[in-house]
N, C-alpha and C. Protein backbone atom coordinates (compact mmCIF):
# COMPACT_ATOMS: atom_id res chain seq x y z
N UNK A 1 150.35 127.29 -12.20
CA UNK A 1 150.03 126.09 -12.96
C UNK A 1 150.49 126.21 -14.40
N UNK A 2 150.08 127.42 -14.85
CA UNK A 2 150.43 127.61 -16.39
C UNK A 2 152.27 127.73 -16.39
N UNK A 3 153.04 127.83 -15.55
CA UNK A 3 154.71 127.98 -15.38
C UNK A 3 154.85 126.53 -16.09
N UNK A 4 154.73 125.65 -15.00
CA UNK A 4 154.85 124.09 -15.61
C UNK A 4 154.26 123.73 -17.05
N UNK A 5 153.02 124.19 -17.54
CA UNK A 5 152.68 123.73 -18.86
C UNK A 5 153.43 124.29 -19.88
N UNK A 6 154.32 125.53 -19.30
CA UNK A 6 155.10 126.30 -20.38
C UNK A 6 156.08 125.16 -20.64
N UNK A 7 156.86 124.91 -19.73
CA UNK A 7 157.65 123.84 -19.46
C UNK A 7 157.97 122.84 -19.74
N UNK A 8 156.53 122.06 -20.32
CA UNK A 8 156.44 120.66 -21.04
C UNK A 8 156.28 121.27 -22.45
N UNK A 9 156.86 120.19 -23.05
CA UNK A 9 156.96 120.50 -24.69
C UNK A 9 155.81 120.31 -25.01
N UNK A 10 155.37 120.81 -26.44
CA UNK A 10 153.84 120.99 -27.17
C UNK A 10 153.81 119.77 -27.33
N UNK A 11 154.79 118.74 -27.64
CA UNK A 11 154.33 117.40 -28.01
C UNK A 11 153.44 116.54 -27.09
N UNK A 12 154.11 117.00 -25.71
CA UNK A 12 153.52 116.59 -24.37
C UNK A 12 152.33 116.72 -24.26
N UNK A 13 151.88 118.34 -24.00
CA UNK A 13 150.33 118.95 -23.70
C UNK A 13 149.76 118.64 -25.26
N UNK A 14 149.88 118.23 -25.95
CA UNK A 14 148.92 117.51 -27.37
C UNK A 14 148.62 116.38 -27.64
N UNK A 15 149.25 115.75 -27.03
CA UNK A 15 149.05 114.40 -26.67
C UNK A 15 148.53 114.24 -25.03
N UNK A 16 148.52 115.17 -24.32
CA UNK A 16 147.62 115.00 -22.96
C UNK A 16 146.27 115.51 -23.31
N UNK A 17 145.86 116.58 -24.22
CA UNK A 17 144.42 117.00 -24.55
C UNK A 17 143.85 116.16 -25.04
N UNK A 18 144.82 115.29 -26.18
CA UNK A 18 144.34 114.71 -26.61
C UNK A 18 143.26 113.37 -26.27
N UNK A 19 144.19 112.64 -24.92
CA UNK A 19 143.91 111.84 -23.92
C UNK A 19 142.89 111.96 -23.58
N UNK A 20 142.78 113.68 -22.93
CA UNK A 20 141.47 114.02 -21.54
C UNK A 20 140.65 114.22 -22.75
N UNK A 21 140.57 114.72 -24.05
CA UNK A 21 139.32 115.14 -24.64
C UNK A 21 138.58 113.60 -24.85
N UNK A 22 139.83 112.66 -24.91
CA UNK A 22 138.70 110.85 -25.35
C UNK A 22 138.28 110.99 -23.95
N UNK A 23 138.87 110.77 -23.01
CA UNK A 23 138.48 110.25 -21.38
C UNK A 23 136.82 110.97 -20.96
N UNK A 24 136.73 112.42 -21.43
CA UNK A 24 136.24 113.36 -21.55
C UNK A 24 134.72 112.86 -22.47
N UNK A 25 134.93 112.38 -24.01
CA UNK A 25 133.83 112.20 -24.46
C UNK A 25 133.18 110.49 -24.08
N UNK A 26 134.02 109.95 -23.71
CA UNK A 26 133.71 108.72 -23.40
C UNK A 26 133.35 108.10 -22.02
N UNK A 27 134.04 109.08 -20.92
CA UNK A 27 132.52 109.12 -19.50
C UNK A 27 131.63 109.28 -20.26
N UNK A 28 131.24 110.59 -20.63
CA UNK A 28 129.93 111.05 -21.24
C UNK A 28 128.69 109.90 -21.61
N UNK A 29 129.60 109.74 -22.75
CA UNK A 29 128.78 108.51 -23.55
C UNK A 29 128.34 107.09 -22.52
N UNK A 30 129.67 106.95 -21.68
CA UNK A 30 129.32 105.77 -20.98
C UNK A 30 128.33 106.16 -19.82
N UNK A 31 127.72 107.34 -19.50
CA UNK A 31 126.75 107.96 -18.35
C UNK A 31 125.19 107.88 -19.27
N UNK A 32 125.82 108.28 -20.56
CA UNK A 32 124.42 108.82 -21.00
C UNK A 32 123.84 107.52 -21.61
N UNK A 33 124.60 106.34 -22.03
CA UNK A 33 123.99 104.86 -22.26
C UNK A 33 123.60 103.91 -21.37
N UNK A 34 124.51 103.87 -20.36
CA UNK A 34 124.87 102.63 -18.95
C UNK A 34 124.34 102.99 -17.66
N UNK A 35 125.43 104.05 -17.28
CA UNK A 35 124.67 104.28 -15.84
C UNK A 35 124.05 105.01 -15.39
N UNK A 36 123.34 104.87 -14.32
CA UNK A 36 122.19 106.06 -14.08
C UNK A 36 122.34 106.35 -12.57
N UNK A 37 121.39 107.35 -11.82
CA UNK A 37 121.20 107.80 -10.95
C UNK A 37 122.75 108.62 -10.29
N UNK A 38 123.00 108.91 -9.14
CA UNK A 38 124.75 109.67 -8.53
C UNK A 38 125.85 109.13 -9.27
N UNK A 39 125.84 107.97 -9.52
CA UNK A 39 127.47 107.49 -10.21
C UNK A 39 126.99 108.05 -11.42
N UNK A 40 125.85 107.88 -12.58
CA UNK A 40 125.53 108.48 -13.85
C UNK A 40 125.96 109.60 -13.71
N UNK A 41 125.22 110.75 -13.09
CA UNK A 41 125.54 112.09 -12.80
C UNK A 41 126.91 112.40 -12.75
N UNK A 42 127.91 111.57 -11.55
CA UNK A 42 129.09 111.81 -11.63
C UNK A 42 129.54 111.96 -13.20
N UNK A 43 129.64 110.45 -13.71
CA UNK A 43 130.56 110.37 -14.34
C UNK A 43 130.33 110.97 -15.66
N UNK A 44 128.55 111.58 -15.71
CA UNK A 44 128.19 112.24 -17.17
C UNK A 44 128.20 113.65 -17.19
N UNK A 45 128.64 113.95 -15.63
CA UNK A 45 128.91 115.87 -15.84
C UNK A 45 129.93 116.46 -14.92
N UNK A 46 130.83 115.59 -13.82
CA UNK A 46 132.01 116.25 -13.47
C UNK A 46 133.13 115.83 -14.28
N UNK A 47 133.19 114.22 -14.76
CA UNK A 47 134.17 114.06 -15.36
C UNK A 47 134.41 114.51 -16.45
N UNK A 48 133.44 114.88 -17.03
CA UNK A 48 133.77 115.19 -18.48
C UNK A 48 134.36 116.68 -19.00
N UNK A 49 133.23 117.07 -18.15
CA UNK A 49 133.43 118.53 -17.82
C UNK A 49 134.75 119.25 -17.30
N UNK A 50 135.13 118.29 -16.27
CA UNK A 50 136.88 118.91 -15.65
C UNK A 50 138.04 118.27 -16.70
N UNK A 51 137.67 117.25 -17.28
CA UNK A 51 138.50 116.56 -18.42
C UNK A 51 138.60 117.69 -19.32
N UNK A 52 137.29 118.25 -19.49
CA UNK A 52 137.04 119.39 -20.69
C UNK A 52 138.12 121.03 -20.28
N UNK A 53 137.76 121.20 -19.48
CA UNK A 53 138.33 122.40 -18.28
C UNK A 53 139.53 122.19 -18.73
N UNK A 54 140.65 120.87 -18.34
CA UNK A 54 141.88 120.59 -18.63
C UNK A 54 142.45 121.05 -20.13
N UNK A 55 141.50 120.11 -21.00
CA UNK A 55 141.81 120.17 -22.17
C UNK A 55 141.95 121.62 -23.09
N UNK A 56 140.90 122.68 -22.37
CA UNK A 56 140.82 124.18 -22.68
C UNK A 56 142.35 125.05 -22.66
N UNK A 57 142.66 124.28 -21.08
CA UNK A 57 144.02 124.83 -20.53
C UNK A 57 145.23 124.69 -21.46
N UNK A 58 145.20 123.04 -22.10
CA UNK A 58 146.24 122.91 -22.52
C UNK A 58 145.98 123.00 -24.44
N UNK A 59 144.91 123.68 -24.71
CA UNK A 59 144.88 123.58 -26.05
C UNK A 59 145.49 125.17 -25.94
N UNK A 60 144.70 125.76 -24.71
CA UNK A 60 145.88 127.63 -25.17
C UNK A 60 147.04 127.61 -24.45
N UNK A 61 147.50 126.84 -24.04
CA UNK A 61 149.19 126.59 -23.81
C UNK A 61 149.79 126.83 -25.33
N UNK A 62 149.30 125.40 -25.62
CA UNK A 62 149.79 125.37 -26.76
C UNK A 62 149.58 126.30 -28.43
N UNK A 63 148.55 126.80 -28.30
CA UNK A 63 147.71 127.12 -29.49
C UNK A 63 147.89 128.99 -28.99
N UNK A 64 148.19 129.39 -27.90
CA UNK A 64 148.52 130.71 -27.49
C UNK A 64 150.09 131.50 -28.57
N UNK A 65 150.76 130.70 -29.06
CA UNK A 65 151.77 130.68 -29.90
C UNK A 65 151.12 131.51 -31.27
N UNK A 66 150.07 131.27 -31.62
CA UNK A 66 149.66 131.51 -32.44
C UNK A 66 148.91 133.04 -32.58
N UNK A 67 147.95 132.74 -31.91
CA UNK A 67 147.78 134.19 -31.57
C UNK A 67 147.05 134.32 -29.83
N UNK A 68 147.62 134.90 -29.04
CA UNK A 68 147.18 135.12 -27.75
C UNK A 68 145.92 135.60 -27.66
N UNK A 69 145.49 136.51 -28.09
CA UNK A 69 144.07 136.61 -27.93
C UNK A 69 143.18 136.25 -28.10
N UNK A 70 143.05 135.48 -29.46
CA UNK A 70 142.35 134.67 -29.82
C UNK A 70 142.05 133.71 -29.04
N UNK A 71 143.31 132.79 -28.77
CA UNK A 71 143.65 131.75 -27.90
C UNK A 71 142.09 131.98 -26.73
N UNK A 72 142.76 133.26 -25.96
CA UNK A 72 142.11 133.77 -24.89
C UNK A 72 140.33 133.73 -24.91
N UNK A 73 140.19 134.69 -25.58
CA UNK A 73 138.97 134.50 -25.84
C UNK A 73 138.24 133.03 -26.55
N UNK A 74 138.81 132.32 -27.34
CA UNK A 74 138.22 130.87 -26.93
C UNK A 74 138.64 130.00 -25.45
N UNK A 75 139.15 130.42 -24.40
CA UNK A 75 139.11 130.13 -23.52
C UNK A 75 137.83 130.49 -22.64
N UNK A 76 137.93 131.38 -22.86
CA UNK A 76 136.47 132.31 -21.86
C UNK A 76 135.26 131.47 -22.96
N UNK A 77 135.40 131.85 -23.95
CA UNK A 77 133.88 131.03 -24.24
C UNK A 77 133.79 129.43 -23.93
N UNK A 78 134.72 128.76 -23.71
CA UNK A 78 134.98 126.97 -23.31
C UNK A 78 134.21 127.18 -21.88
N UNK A 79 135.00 128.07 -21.13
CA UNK A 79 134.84 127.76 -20.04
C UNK A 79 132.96 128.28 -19.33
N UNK A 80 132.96 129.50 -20.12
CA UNK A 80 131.46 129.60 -20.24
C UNK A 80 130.65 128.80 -20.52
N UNK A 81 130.69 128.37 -21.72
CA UNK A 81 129.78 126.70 -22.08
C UNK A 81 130.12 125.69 -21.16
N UNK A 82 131.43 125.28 -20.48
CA UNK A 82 131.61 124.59 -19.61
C UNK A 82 130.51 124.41 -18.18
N UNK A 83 130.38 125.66 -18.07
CA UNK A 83 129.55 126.52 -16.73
C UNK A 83 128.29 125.94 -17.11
N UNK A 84 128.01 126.48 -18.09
CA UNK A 84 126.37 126.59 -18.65
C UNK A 84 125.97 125.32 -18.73
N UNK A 85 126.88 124.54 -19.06
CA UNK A 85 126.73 123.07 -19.34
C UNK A 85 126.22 122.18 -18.31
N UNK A 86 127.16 122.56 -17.05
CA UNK A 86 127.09 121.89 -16.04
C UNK A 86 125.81 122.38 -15.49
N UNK A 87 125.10 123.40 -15.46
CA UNK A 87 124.69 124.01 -14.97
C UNK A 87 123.00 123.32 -15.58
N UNK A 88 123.04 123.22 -16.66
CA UNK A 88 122.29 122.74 -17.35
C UNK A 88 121.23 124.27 -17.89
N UNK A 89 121.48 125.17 -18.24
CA UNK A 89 121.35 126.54 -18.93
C UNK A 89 121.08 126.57 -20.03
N UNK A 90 119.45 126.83 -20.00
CA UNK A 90 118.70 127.16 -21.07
C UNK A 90 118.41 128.40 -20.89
N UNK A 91 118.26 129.30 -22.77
CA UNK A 91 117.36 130.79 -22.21
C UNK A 91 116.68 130.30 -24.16
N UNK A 92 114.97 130.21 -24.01
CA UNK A 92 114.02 130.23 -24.78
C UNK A 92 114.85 129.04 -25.65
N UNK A 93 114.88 127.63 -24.69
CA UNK A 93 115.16 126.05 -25.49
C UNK A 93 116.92 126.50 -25.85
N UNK A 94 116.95 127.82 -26.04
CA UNK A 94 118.24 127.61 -26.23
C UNK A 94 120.10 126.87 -25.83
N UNK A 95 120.67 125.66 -26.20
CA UNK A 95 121.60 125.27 -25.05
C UNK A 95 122.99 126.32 -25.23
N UNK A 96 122.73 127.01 -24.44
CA UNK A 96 123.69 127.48 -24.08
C UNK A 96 125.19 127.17 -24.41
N UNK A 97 125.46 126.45 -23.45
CA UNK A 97 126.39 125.69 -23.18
C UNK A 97 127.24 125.07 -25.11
N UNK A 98 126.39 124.79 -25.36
CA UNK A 98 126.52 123.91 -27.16
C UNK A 98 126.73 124.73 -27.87
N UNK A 99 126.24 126.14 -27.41
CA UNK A 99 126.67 126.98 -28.75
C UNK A 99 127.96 127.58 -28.14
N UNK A 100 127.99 128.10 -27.06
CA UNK A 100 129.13 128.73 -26.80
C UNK A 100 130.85 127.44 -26.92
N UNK A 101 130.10 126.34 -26.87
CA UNK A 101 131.26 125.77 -27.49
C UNK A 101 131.39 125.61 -28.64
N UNK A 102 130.63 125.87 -29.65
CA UNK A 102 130.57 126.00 -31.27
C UNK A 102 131.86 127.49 -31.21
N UNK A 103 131.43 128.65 -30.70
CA UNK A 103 132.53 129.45 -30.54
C UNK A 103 133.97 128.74 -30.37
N UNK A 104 134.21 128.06 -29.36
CA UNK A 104 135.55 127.70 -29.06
C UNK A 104 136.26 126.72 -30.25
N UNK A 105 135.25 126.41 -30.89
CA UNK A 105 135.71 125.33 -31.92
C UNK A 105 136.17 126.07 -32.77
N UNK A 106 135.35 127.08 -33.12
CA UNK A 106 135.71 127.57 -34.47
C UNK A 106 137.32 128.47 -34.11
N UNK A 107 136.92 129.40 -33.16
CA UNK A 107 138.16 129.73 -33.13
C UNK A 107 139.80 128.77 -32.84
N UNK A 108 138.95 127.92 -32.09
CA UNK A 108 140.43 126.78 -32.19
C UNK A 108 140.76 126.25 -33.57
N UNK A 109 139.50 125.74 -34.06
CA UNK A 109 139.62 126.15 -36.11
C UNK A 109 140.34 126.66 -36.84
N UNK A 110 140.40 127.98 -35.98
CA UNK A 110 141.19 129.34 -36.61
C UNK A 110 142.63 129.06 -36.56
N UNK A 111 142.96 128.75 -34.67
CA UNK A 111 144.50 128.83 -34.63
C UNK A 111 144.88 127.88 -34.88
N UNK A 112 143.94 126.37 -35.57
CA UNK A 112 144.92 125.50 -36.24
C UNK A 112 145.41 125.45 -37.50
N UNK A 113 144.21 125.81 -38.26
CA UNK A 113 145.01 126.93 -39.76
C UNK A 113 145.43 127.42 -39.43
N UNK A 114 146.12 128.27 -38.61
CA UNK A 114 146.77 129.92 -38.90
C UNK A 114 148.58 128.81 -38.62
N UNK A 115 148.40 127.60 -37.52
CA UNK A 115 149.44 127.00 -36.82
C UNK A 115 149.86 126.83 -37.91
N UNK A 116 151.74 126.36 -37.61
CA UNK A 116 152.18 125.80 -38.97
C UNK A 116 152.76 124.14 -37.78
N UNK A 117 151.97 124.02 -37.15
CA UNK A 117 152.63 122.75 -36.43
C UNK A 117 151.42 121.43 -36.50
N UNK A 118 150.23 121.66 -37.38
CA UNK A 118 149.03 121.09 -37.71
C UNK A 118 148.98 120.67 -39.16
N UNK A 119 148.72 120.13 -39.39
CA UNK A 119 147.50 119.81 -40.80
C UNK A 119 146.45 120.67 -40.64
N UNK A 120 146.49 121.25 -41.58
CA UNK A 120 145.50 122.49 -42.15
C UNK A 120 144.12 121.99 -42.02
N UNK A 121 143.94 120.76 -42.11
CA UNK A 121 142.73 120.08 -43.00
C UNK A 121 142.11 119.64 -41.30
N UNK A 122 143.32 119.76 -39.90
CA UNK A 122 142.85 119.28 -38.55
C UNK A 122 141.90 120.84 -38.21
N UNK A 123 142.57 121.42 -38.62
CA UNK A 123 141.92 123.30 -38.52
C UNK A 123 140.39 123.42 -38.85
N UNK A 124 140.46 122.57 -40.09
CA UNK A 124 139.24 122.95 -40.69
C UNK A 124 137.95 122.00 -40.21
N UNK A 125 138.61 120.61 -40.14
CA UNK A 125 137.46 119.99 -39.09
C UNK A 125 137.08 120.73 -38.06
N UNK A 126 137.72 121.27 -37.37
CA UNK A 126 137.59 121.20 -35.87
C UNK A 126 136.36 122.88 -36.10
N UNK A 127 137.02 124.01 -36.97
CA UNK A 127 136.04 124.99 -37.33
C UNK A 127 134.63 124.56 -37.69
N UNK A 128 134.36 123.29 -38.52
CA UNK A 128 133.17 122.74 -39.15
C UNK A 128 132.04 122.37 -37.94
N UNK A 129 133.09 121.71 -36.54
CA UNK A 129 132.74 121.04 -35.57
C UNK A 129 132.10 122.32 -35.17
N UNK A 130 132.62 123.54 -34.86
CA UNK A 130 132.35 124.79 -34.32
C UNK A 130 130.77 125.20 -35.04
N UNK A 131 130.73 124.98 -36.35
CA UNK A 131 129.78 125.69 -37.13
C UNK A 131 128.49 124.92 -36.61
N UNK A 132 128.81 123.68 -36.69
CA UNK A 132 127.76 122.40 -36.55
C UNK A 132 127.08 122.38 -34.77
N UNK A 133 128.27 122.55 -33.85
CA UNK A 133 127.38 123.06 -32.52
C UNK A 133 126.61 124.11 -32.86
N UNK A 134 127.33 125.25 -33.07
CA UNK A 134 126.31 127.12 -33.43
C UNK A 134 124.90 126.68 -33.88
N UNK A 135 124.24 125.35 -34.43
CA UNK A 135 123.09 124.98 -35.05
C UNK A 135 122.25 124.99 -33.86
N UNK A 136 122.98 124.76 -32.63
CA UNK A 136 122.03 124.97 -31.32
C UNK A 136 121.79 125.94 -30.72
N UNK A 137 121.65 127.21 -31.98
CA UNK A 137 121.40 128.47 -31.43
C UNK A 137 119.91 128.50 -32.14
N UNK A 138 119.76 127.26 -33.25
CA UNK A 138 117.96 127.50 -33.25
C UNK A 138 117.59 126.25 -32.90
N UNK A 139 116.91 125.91 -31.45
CA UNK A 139 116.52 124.77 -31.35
C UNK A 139 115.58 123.93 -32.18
N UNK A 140 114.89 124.49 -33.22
CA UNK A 140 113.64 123.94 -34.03
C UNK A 140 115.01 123.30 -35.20
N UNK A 141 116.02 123.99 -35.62
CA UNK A 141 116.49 123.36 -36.53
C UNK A 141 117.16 122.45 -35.96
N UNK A 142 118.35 122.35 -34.91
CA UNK A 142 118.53 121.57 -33.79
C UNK A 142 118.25 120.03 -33.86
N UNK A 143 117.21 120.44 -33.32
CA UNK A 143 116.10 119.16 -33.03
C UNK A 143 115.61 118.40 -34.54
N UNK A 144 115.57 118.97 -35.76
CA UNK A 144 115.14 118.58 -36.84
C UNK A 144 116.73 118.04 -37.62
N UNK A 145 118.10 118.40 -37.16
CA UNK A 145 119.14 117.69 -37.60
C UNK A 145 119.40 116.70 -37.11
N UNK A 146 119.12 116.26 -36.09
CA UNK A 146 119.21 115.16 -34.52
C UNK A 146 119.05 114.10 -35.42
N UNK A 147 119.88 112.96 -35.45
CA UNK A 147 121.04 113.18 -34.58
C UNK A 147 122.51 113.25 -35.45
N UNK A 148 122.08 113.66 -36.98
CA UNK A 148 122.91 114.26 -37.50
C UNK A 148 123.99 114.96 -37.34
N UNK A 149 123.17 116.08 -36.73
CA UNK A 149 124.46 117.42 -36.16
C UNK A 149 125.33 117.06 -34.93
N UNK A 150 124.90 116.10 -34.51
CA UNK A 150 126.13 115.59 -33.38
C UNK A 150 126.87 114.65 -33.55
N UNK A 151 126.55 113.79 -34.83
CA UNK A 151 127.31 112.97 -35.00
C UNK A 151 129.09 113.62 -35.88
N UNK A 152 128.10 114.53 -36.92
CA UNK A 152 129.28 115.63 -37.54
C UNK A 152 129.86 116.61 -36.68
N UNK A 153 129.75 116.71 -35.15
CA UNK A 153 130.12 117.71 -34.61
C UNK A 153 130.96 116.89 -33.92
N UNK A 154 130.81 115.57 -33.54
CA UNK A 154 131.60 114.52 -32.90
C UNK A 154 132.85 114.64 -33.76
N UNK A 155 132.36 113.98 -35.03
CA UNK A 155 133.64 113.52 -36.14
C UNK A 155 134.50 114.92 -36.38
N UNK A 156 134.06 116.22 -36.48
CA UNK A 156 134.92 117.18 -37.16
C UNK A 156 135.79 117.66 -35.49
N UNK A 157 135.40 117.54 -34.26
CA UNK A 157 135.86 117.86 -33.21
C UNK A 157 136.93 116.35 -33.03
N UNK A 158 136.21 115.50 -33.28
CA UNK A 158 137.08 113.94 -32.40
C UNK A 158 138.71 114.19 -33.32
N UNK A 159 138.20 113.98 -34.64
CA UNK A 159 139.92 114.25 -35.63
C UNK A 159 140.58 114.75 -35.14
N UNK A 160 140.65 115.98 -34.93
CA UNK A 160 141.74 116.71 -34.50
C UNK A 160 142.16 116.73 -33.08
N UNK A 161 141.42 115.81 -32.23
CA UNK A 161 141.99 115.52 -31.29
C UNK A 161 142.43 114.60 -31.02
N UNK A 162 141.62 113.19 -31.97
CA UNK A 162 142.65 112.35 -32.06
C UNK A 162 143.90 111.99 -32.61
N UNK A 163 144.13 113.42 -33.55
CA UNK A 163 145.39 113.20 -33.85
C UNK A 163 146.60 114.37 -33.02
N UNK A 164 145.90 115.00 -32.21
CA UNK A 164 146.49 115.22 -31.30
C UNK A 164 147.53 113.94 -30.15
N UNK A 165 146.26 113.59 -29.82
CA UNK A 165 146.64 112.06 -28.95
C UNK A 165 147.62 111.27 -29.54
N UNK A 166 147.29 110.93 -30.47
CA UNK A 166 148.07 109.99 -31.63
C UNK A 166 149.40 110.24 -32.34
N UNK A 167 149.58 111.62 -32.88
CA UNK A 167 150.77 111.93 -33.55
C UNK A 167 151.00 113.57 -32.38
N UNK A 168 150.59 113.94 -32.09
CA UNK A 168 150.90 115.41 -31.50
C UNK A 168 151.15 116.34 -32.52
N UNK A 169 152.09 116.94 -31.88
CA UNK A 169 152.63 118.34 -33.08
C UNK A 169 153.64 118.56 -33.53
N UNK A 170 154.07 119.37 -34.81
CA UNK A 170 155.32 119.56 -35.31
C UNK A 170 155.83 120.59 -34.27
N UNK A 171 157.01 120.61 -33.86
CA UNK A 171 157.51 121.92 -33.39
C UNK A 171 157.02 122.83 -33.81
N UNK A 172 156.60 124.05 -32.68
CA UNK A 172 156.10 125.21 -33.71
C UNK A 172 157.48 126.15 -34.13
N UNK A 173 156.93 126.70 -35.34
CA UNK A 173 158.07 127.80 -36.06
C UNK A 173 157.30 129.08 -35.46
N UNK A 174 158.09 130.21 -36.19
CA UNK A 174 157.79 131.11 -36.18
C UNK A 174 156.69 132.08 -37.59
N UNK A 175 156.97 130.89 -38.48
CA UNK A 175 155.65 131.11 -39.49
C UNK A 175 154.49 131.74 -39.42
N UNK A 176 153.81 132.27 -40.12
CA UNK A 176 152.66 132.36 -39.92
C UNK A 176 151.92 132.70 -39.02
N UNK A 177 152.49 133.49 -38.25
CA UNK A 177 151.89 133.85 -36.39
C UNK A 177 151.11 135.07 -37.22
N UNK A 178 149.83 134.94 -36.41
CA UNK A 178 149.04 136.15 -36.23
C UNK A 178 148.79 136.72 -34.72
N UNK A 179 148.24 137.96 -34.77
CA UNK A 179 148.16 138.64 -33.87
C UNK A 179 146.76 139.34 -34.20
């Protein structure tokens, strides 16, 4: 699967994350306002969730350029919170799932500063987005930012993917690569 994503240009898979991450937050929203009971369920935790899965894939396609390991390991934590998510995984109120995607943010944070095919300033939202989930590692504060911290975790995560969707990416150089 990953042969073919090599295959399509970054402009392609940045503008497809970009896609599945709206398709992705917007089941959600439309499950968790509108519908309820098996179609709710469907559409408020497989779709979003495999939209999400996708979008993991093709942010370290692309964002693996930068630095591979990194990349990597915010993969494993996506897909962990992904799990946990679905799963609906608490340990002492803690969501799981929310913080371990605060991890993936930040480090995707990382490899969009470090990218030279981004706006610096898409890097730094998307890290902020990261910091602002991690708040659901104390549920008392959590619950006392509500619904604050999700609205800023929306906005610093949605930017940089909507300008994924919207404009994509510069070709990447060879600039600035870390390891």
């Amino acid at each position: 699967m990953t042969e073919g994503l090599r295959e399509a240009s970054a402009q392609v898979l940045a503008r497809m994350a970009g896609t599945l991450y709206l398709l992705s937050v917007a089941t959600a929203v439309l499950a968790e306002f509108i519908l309820h009971g098996r179609l709710g369920f469907f559409v408020a935790v497989v779709i979003p969730i495999a939209c999400y899965m996708a979008v993991t894939v093709l942010m370290y396609t692309i964002f693996q350029a930068v630095s591979k390991p990194v990349a990597w390991a915010a993969v494993v934590f996506n897909l962990a919170g992904l799990a946990c998510e679905a799963l609906q995984l608490r340990a002492r109120g803690i969501n799981i799932g929310m913080a371990s995607h605060g991890v993936y943010c930040v480090l995707m944070g990382f490899l969009m500063l470090r990218s030279t095919f981004l706006p610096r300033a898409m890097g730094a939202l998307m890290a902020f987005a990261g910091v602002v989930w991690l708040v659901y590692l104390s549920p008392p504060l959590a619950n006392h930012l509500s619904p604050y911290n999700t609205v800023c975790g929306l906005v610093g995560e949605a930017l940089p993917m909507l300008w994924l969707m919207l404009r994509g990416v510069r070709q990447p150089t060879t600039g600035r690569r870390w390891r």
